[in-house]
Protein backbone atom coordinates (compact mmCIF):
# COMPACT_ATOMS: atom_id res chain seq x y z
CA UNK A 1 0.00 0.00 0.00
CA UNK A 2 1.68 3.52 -0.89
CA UNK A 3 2.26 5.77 1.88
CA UNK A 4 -0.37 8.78 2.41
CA UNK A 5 1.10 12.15 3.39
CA UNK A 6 -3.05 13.53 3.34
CA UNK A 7 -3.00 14.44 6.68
CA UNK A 8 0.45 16.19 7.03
CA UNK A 9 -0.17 19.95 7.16
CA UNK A 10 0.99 22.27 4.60
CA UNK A 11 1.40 26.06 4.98
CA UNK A 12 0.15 28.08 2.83
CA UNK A 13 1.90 31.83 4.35
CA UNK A 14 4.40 31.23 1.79
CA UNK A 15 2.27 31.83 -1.72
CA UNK A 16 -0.99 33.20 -0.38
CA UNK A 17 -1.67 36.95 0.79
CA UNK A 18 -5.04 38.31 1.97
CA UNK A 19 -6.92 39.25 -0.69
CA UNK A 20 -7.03 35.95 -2.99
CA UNK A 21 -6.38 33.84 0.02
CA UNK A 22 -9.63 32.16 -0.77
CA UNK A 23 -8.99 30.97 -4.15
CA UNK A 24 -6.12 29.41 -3.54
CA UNK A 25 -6.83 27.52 -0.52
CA UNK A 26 -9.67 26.33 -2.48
CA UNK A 27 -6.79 25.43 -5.50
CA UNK A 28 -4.71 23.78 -2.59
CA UNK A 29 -7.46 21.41 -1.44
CA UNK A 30 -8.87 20.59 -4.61
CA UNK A 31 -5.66 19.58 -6.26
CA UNK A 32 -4.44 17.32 -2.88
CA UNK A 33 -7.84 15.83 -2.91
CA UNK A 34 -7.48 14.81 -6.57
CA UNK A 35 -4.02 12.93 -6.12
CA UNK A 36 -5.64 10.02 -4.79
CA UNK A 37 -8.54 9.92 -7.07
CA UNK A 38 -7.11 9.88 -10.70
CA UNK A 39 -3.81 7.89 -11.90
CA UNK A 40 -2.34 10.04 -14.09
CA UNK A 41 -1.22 13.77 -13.27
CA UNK A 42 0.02 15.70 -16.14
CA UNK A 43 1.86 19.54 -16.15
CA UNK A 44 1.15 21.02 -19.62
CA UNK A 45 2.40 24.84 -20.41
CA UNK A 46 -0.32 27.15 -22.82
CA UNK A 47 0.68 29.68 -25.57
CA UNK A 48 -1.22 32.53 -26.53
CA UNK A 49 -4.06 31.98 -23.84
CA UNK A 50 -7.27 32.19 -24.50
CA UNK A 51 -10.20 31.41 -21.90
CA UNK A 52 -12.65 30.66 -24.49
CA UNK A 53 -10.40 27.67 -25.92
CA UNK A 54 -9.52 26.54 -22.72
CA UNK A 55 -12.96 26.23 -21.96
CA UNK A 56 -13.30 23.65 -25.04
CA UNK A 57 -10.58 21.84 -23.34
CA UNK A 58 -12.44 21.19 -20.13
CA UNK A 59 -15.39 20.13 -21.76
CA UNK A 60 -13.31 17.63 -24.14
CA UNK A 61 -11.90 16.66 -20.54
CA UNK A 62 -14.85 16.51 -18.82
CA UNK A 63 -14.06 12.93 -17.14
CA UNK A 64 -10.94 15.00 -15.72
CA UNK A 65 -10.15 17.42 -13.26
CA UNK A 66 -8.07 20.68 -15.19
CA UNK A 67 -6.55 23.46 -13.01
CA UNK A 68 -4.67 26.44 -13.88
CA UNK A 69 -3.96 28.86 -11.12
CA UNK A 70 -1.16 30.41 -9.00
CA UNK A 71 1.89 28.32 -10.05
CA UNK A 72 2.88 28.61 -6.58
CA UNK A 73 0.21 27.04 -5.02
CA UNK A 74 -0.28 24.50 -7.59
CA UNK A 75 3.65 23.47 -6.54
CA UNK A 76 2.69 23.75 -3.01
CA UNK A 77 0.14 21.68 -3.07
CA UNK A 78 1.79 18.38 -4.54
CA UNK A 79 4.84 19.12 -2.65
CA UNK A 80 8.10 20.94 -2.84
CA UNK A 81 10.20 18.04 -1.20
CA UNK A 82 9.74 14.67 -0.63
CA UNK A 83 8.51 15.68 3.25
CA UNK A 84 5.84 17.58 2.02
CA UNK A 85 4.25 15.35 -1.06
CA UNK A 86 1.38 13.18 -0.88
CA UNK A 87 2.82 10.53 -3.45
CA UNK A 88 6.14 9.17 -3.88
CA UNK A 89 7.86 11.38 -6.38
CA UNK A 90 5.55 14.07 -6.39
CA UNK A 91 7.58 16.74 -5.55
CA UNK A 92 9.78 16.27 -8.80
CA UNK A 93 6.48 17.02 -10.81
CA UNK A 94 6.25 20.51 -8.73
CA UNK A 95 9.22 21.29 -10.57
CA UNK A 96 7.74 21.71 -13.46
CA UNK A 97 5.56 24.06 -12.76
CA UNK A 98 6.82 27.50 -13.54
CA UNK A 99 5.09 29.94 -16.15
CA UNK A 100 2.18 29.93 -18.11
CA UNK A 101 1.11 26.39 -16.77
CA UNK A 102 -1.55 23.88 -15.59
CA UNK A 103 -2.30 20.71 -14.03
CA UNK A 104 -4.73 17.86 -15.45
CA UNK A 105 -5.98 14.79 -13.62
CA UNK A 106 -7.52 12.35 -15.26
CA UNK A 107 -8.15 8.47 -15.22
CA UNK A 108 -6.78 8.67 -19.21
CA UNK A 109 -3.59 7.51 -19.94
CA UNK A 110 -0.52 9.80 -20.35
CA UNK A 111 -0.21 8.58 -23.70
CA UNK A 112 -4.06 9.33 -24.39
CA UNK A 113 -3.50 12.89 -22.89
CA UNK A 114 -0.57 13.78 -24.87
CA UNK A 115 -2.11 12.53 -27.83
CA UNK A 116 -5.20 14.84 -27.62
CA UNK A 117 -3.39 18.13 -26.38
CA UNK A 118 -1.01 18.05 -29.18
CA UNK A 119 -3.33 18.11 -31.56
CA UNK A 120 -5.35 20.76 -29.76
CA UNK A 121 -4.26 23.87 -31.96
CA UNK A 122 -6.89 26.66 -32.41
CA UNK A 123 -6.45 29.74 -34.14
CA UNK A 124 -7.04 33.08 -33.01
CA UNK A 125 -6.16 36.90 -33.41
CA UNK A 126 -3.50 38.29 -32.35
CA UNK A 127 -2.98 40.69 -28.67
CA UNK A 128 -0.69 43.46 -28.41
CA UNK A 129 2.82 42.55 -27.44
CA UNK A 130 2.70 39.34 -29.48
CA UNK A 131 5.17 38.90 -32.38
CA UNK A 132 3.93 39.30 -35.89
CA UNK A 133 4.37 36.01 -37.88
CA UNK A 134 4.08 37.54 -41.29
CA UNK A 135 4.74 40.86 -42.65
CA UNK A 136 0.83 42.63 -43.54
CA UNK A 137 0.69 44.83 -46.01
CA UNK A 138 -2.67 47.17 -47.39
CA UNK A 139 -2.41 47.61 -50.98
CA UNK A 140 -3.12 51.27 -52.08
CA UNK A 141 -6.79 52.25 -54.14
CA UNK A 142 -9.61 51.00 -52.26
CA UNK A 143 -9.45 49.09 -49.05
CA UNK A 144 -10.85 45.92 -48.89
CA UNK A 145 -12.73 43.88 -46.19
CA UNK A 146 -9.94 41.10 -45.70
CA UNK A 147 -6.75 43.88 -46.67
CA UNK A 148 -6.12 43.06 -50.13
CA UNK A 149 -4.87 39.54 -49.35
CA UNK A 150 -7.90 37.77 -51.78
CA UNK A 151 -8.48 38.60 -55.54
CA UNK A 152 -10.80 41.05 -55.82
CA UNK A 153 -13.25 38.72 -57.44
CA UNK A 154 -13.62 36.70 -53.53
CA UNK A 155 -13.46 40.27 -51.75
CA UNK A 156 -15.25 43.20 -50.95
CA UNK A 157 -14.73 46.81 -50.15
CA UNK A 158 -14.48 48.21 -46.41
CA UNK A 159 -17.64 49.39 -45.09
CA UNK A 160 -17.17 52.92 -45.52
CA UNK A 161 -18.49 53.15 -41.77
CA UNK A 162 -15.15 51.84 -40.77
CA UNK A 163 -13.07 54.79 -42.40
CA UNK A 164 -13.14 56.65 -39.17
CA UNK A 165 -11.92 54.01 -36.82
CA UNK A 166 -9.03 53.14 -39.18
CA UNK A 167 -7.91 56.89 -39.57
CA UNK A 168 -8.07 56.58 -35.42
CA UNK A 169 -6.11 53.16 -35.58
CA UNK A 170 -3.13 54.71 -37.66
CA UNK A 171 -4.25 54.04 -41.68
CA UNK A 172 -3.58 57.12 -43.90
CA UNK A 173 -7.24 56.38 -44.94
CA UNK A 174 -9.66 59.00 -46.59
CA UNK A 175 -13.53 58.17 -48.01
CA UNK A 176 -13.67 58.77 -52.20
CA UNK A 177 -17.13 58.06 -54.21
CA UNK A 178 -18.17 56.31 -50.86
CA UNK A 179 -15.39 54.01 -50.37
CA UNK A 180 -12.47 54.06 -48.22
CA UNK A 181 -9.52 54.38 -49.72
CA UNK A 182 -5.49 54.54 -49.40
CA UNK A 183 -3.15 56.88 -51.23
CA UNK A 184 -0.41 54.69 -51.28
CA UNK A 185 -0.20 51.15 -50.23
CA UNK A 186 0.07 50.63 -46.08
CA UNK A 187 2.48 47.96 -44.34
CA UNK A 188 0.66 47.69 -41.24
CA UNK A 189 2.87 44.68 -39.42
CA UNK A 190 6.55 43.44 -40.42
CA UNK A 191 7.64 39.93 -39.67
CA UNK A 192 9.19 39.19 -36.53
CA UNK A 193 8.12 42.90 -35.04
CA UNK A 194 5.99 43.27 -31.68
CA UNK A 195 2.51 44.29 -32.54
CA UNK A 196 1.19 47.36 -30.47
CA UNK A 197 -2.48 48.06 -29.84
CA UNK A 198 -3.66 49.64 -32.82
CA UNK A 199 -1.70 47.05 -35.09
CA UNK A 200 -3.32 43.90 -33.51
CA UNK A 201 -7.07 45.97 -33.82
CA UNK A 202 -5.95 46.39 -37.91
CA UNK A 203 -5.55 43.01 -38.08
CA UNK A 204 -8.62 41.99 -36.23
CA UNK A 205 -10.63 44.02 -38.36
CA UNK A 206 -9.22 42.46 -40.99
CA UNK A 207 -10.21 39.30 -40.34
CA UNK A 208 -6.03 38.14 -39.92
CA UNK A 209 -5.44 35.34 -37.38
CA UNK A 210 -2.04 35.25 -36.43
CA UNK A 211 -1.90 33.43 -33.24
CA UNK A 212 -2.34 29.65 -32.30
CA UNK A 213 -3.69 28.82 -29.29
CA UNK A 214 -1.69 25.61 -28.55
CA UNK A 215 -1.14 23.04 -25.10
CA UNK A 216 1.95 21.76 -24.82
CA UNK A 217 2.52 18.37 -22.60
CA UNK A 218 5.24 19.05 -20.06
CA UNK A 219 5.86 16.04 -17.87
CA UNK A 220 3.29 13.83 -16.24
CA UNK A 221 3.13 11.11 -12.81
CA UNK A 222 1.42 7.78 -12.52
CA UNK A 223 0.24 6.76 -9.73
CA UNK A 224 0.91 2.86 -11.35
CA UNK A 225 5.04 3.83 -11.86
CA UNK A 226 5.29 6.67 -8.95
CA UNK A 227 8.07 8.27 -11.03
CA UNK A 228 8.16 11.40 -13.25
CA UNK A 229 8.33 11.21 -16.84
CA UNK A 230 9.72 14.58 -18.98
CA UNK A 231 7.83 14.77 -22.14
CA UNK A 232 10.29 15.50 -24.75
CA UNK A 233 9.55 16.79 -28.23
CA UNK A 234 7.96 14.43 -30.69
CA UNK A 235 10.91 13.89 -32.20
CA UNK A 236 12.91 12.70 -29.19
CA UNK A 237 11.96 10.39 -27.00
CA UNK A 238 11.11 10.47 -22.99
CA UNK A 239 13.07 10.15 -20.09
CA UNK A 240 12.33 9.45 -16.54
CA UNK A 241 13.45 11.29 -13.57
């Protein structure tokens, strides 16, 4: 029979102050109550977050328990040494958890998991700050509804409502016969550049999704093994702590 740690007291002073200290003893509890109900723990990091898709992924997951909090108290919780976890080789999981990351629980296999979050990829529209993919540029004449990057023939002009807010969002742009228009053509993003406010609103507008919502597996515990396994790229192959 493994040895339970459930009734060891754990502070929390360390990662919770006043005002959310709440939430996260509510995070603490429910993430030490779920060791000993589901076999496999997984640690998987998000890019470009989005609530919205992470909402699909709890559904998809609904036989599974999926927390993303304070990193702190998600570490906390499973143990920072091997005093404080509930499982044998916990604590090395807790390791893992640094950044933008989560915990799932589930009865599923790691293998199972893995599978299905790396082929969770969702695209969305880019937020200021993130890094433009592709370099955007507005032909000159008259604007169109997806910025000149379709024939003509599968297009259509810009509402000529619209001229106003992209005069305020930086475009050069002027109504003629009705129809917004640009003197000259208009790079609004280059390649590899940080996109401020106005530039990520252009390309909204635009209809431009530059982002990808993607989960990445991280490293996962069993409660069959009781060891921590690093999941490596797919292209190289695991290792175990």
């Amino acid at each position: 029979m493994p040895r339970s740690k459930r009734n060891k007291q754990v502070s929390l002073t360390a990662t919770a102050k006043k005002p959310g200290r709440e939430n996260n003893e509510r995070l603490f509890t429910s993430i030490r109550e779920s060791v000993d109900t589901y076999p496999t723990i997984l640690v998987f990091s998000v890019s470009n977050m989005r609530n919205t898709h992470l909402k699909e992924v709890r559904s998809e997951l609904s036989d599974s328990r999926l927390f993303f909090g304070k990193t702190k108290v998600m570490a906390k919780a499973l143990g920072l040494t091997d005093a404080e976890e509930l499982r044998p080789s916990l604590h090395k999981l807790s390791q893992h958890i640094a950044g933008n990351v989560g915990l799932i629980f589930s009865q599923r296999t790691p293998e199972q998991l893995i599978e299905y979050l790396e082929n969770f990829v969702r695209e969305d529209f880019a937020r200021m700050g993130a890094v433009a993919p592709l370099t955007f540029i507005v032909p000159g004449g008259v604007v169109m509804s997806l910025g000149g990057q379709m024939p003509a023939d599968d297009d259509l002009p810009l509402p000529h409502s619209l001229e106003t807010t992209m005069r305020a969002l930086g475009m050069p742009t002027k109504l003629v016969k009705g129809k917004v228009w640009l003197d000259q053509e208009y790079v609004l993003c280059k390649e590899g550049q940080k996109l401020d406010s106005k530039q990520a609103a252009l390309l909204k507008l635009f209809g431009r999704m530059t982002a990808e919502f993607a989960i990445t597996p991280v490293a996962y515990w069993t409660m069959e093994s009781e060891k921590v396994t690093v999941v490596e790229k797919p292209e190289a192959e695991t290792m175990e702590e």
